[in-house]
N, C-alpha and C. Protein backbone atom coordinates (compact mmCIF):
# COMPACT_ATOMS: atom_id res chain seq x y z
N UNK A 1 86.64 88.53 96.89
CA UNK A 1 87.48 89.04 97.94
C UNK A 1 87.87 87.88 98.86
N UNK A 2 89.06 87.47 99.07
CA UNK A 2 89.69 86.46 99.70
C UNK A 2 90.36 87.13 101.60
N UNK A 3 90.00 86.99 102.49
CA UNK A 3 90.60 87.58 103.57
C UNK A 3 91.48 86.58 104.26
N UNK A 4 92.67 86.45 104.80
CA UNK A 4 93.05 85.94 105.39
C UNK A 4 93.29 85.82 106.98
N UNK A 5 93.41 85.41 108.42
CA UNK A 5 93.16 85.55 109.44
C UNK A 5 93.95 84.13 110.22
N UNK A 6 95.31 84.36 110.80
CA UNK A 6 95.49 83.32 111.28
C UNK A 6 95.26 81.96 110.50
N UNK A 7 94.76 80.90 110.67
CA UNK A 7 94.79 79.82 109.88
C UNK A 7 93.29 79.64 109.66
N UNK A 8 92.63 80.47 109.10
CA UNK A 8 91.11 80.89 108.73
C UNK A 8 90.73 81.91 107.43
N UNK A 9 91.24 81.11 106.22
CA UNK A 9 90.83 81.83 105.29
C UNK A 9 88.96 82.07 104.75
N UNK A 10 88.46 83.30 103.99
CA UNK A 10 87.34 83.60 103.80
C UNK A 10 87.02 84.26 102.38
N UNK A 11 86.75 83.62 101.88
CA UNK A 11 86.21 84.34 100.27
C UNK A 11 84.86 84.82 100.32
N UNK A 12 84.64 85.60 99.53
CA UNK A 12 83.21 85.78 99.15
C UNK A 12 82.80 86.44 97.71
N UNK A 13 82.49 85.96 96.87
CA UNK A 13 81.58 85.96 95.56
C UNK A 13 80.18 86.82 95.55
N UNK A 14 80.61 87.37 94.35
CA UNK A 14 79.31 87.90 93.76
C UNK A 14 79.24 88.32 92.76
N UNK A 15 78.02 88.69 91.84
CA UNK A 15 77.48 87.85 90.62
C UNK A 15 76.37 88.42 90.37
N UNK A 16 76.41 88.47 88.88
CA UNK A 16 75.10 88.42 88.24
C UNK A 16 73.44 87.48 88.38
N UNK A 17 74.40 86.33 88.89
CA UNK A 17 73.38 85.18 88.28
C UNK A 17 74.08 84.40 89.30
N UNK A 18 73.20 83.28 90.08
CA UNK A 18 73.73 81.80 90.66
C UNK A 18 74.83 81.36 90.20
N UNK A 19 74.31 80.84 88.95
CA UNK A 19 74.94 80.04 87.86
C UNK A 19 77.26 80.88 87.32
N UNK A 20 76.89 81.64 87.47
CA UNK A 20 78.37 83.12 86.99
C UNK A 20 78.86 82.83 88.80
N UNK A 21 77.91 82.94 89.72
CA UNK A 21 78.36 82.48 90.97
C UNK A 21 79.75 81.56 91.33
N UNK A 22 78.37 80.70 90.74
CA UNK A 22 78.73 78.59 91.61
C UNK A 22 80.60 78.60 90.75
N UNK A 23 80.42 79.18 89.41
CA UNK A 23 81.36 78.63 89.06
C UNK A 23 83.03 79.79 88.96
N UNK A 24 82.45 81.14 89.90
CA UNK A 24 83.41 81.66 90.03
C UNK A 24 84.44 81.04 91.45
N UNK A 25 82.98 80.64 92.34
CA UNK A 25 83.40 80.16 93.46
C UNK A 25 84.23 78.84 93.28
N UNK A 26 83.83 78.13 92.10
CA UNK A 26 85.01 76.98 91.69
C UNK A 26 86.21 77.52 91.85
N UNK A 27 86.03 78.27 91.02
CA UNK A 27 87.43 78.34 90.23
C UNK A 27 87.97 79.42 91.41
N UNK A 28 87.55 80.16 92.46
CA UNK A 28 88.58 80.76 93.32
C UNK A 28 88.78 79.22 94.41
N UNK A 29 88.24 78.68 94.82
CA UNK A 29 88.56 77.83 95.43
C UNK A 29 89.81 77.01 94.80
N UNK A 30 89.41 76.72 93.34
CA UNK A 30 90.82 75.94 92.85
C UNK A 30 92.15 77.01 93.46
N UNK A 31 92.04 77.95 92.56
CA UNK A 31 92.97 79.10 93.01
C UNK A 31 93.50 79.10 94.17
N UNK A 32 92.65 78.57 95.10
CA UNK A 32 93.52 78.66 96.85
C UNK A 32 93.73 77.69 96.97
N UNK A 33 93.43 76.58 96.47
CA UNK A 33 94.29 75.41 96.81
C UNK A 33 95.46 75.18 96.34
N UNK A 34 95.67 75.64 94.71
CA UNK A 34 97.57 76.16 94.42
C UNK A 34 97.85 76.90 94.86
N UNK A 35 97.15 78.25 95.87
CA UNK A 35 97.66 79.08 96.34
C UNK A 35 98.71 78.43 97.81
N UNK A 36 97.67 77.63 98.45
CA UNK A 36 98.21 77.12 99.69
C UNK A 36 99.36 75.65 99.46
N UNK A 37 99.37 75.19 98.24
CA UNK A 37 100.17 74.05 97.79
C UNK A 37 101.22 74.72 97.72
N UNK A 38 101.35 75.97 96.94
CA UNK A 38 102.62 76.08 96.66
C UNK A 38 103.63 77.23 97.90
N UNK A 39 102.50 77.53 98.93
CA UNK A 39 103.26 78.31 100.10
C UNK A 39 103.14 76.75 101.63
N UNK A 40 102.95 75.83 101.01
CA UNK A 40 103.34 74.51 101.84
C UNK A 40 101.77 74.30 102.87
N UNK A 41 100.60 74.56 102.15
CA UNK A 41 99.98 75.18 103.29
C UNK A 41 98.70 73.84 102.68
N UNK A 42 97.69 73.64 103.39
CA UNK A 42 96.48 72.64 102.92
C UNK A 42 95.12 73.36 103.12
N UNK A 43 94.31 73.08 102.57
CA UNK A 43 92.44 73.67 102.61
C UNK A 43 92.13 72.17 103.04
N UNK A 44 91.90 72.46 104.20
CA UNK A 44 90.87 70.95 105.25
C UNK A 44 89.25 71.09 104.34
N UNK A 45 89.34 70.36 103.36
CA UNK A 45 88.01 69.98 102.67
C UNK A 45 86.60 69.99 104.00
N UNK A 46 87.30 69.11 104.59
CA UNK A 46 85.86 68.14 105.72
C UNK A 46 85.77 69.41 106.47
N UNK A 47 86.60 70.80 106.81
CA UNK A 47 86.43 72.01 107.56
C UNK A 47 85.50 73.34 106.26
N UNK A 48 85.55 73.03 105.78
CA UNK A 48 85.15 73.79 104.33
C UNK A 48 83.57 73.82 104.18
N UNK A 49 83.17 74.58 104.29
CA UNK A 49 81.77 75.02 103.59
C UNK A 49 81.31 76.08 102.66
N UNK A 50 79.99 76.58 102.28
CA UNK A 50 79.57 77.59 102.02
C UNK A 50 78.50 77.66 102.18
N UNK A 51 77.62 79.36 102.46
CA UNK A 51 76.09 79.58 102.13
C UNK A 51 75.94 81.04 101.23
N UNK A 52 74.95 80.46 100.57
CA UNK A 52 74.26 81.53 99.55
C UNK A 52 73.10 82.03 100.24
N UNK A 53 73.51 83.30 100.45
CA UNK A 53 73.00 84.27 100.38
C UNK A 53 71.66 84.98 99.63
N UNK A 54 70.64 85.38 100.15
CA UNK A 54 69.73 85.19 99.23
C UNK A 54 68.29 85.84 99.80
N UNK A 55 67.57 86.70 98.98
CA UNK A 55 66.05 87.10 98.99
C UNK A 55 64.84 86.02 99.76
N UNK A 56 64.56 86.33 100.08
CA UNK A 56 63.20 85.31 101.26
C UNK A 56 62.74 84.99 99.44
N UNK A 57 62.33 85.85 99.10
CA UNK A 57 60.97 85.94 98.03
C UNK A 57 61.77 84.84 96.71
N UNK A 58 62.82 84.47 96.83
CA UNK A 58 64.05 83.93 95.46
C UNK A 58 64.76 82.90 96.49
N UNK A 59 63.61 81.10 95.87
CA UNK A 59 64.49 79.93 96.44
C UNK A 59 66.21 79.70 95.79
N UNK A 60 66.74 78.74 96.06
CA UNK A 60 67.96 78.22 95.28
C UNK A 60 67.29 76.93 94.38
N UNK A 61 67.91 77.07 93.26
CA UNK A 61 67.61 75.51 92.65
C UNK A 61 68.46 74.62 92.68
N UNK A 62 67.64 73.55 92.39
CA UNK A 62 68.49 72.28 92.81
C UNK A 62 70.20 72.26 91.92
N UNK A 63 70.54 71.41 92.59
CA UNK A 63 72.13 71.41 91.49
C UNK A 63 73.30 72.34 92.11
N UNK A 64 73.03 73.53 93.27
CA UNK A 64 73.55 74.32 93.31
C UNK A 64 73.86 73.88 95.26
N UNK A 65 73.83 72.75 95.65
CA UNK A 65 74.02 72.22 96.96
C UNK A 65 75.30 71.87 97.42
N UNK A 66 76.00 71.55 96.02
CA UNK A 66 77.65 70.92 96.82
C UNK A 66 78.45 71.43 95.81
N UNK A 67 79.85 71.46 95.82
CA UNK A 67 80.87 71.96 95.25
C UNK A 67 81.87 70.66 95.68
N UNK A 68 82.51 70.47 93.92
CA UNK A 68 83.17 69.32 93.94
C UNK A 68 84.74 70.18 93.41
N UNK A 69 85.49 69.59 94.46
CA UNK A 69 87.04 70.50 94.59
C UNK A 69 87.79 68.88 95.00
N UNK A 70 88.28 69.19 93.68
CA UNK A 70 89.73 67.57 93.51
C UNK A 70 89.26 66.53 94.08
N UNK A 71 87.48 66.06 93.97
CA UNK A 71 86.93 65.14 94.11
C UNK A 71 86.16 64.92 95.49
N UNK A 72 86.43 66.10 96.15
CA UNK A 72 85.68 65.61 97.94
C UNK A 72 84.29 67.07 97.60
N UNK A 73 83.35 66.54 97.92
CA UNK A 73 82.26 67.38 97.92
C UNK A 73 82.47 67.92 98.94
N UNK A 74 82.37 69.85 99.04
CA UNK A 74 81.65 70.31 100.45
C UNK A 74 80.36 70.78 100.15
């Protein structure tokens, strides 16, 4: 689900598994960046984050810390 708000867009993912996660969240992120290229618009990388969501009792594993989008880690 993608929401939009003034110049404050918001996705949010969910999933079977981390892993069906990390890489849906790729690939919608790619998605909004041709989304906003081709309506003249930019995704401020260095403004960009995310957090996973998650059970006290169920850590995250490693590997699953940054997201690499057209080469700038957030």
């Amino acid at each position: 689900m993608t929401s939009l708000f003034a110049d404050d867009t918001m996705t949010s993912i969910s999933g079977k598994n981390l892993t069906e996660m990390f890489d849906l969240m790729k690939k919608d992120l790619n998605n909004l960046m041709t989304w906003f290229s081709a309506n003249k618009l930019s995704l401020h990388l260095g403004k960009t984050g995310y957090t996973i969501f998650h059970s006290k009792k169920k850590s995250i594993p490693s590997g699953f810390d940054e997201i690499d989008i057209d080469g700038e880690i957030i």
